[in-house]
C-alpha atoms as a PDB file:
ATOM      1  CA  UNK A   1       0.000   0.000   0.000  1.00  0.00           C
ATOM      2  CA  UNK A   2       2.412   2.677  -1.301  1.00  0.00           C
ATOM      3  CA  UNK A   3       1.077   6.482   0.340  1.00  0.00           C
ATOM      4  CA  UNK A   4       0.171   8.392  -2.380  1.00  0.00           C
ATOM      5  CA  UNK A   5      -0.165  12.414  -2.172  1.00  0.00           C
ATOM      6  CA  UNK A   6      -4.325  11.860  -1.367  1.00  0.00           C
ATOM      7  CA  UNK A   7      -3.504  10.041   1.100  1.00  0.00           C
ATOM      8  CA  UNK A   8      -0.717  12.051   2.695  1.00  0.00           C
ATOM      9  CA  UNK A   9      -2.520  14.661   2.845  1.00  0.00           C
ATOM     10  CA  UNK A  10      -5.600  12.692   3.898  1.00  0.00           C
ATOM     11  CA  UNK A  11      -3.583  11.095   6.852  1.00  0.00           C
ATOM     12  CA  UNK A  12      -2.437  14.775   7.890  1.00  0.00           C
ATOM     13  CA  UNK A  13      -5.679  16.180   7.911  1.00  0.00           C
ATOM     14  CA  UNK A  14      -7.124  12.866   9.984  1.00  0.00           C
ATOM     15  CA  UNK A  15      -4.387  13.373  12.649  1.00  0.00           C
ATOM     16  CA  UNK A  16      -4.687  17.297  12.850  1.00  0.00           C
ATOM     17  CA  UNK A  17      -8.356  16.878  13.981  1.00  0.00           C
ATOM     18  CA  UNK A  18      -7.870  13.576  15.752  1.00  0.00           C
ATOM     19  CA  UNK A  19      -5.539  15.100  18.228  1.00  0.00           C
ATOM     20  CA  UNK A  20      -7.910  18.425  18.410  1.00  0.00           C
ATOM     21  CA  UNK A  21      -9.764  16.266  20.584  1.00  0.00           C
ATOM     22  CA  UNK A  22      -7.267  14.754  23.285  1.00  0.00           C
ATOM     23  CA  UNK A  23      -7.073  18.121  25.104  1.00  0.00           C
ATOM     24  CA  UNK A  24     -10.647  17.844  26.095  1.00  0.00           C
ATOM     25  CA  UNK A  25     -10.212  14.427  27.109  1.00  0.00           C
ATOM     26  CA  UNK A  26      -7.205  15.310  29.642  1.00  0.00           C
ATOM     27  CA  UNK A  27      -8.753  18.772  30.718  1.00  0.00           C
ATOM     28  CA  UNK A  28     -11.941  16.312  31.399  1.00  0.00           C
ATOM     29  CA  UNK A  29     -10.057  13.680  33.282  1.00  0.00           C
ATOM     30  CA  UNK A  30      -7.883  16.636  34.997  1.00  0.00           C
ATOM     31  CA  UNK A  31     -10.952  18.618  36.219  1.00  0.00           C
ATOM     32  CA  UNK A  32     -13.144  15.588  36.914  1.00  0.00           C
ATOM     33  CA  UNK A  33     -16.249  17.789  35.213  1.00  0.00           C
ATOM     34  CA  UNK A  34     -18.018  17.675  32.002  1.00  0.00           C
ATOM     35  CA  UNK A  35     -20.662  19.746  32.923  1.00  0.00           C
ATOM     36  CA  UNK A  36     -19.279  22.794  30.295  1.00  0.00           C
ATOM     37  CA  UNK A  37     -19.920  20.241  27.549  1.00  0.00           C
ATOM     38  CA  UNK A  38     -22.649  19.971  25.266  1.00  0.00           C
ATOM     39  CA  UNK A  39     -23.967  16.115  25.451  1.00  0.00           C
ATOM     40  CA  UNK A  40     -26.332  16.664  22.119  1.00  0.00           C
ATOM     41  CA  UNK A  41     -22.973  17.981  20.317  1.00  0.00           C
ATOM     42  CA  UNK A  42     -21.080  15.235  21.202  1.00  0.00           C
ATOM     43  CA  UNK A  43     -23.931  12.624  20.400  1.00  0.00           C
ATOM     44  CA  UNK A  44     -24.403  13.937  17.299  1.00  0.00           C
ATOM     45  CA  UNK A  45     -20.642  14.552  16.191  1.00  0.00           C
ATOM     46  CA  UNK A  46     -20.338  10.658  17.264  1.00  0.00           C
ATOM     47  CA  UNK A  47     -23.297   9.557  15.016  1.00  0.00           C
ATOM     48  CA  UNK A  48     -21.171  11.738  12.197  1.00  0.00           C
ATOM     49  CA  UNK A  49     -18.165  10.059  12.850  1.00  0.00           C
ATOM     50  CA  UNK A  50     -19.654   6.714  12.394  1.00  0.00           C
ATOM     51  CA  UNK A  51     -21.041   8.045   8.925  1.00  0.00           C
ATOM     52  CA  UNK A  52     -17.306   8.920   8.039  1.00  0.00           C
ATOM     53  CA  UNK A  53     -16.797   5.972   9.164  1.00  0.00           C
ATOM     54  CA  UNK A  54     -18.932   3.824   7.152  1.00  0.00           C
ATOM     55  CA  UNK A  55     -17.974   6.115   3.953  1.00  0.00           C
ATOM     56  CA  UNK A  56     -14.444   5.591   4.400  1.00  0.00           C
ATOM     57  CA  UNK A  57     -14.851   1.654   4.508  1.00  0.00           C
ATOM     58  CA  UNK A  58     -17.107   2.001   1.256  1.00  0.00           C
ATOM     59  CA  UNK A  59     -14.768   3.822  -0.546  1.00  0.00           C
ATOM     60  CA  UNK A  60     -11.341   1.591   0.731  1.00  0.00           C
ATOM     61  CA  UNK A  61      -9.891   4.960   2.369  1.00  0.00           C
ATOM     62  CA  UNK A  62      -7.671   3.806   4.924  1.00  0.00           C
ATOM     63  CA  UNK A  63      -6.615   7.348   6.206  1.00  0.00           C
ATOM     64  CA  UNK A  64     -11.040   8.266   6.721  1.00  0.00           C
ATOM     65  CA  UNK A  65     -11.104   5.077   8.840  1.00  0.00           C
ATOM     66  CA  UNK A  66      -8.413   5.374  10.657  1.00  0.00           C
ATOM     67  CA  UNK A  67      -8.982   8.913  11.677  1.00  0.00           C
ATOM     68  CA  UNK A  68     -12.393   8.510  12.352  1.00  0.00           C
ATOM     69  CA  UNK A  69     -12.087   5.586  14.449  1.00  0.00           C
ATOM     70  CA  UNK A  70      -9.851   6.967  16.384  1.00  0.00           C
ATOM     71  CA  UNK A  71     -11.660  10.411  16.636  1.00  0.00           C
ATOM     72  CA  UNK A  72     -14.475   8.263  17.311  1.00  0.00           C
ATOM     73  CA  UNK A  73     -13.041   6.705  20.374  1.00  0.00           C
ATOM     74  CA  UNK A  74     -11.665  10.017  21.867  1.00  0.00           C
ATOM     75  CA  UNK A  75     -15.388  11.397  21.376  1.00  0.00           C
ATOM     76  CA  UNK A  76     -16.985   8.225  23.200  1.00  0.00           C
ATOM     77  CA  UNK A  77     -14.184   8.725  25.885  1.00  0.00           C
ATOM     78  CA  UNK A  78     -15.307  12.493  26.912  1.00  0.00           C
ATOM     79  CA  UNK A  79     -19.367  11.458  26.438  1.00  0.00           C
ATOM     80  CA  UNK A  80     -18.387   8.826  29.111  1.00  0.00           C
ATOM     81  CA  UNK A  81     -16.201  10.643  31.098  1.00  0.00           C
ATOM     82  CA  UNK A  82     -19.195  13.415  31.578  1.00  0.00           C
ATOM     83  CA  UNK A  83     -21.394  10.747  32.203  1.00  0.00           C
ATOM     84  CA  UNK A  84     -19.050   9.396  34.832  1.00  0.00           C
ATOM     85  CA  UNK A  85     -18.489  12.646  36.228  1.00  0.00           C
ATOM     86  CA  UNK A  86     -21.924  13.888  36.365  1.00  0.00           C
ATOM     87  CA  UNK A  87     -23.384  11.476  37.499  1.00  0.00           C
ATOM     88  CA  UNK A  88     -20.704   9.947  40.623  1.00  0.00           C
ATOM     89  CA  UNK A  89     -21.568   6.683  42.012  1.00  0.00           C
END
């Protein structure tokens, strides 16, 4: 699977908004509080990652999948981490 200039620059776009995320995951881990976050815009960017998901298996686009899965993940991580810390056991 040689990396062709799409995908380069598909890869470098994946990773630039993959990692936007991981500050809101440590910030929510560090603080212990989700409460500032929007559940519904979470939910919903979640249901469109899975869409970019699903399009990115259709068309065979490795760098789609693999920054959407993993953009995916981070974005279930802070939904349960405000779930977790909302709602303390």
């Amino acid at each position: 699977m040689a990396l062709d200039l799409v995908n380069v620059l598909g890869l470098c776009a994946g990773t630039l908004t993959t990692i936007s995320f991981v500050p809101q995951v440590m910030k929510t881990w560090r603080t212990r509080s989700g409460a500032d976050l929007s559940t519904g815009m979470f939910a919903l960017f979640s249901v469109g990652l899975v869409l970019w998901l699903i399009y990115g298996v259709v068309i065979d686009s490795w760098p789609i999948v693999l920054a959407n899965g993993v953009t995916l993940a981070l974005t279930v991580l802070v939904l349960i981490l405000k779930y977790k810390f909302t709602n303390p056991r």
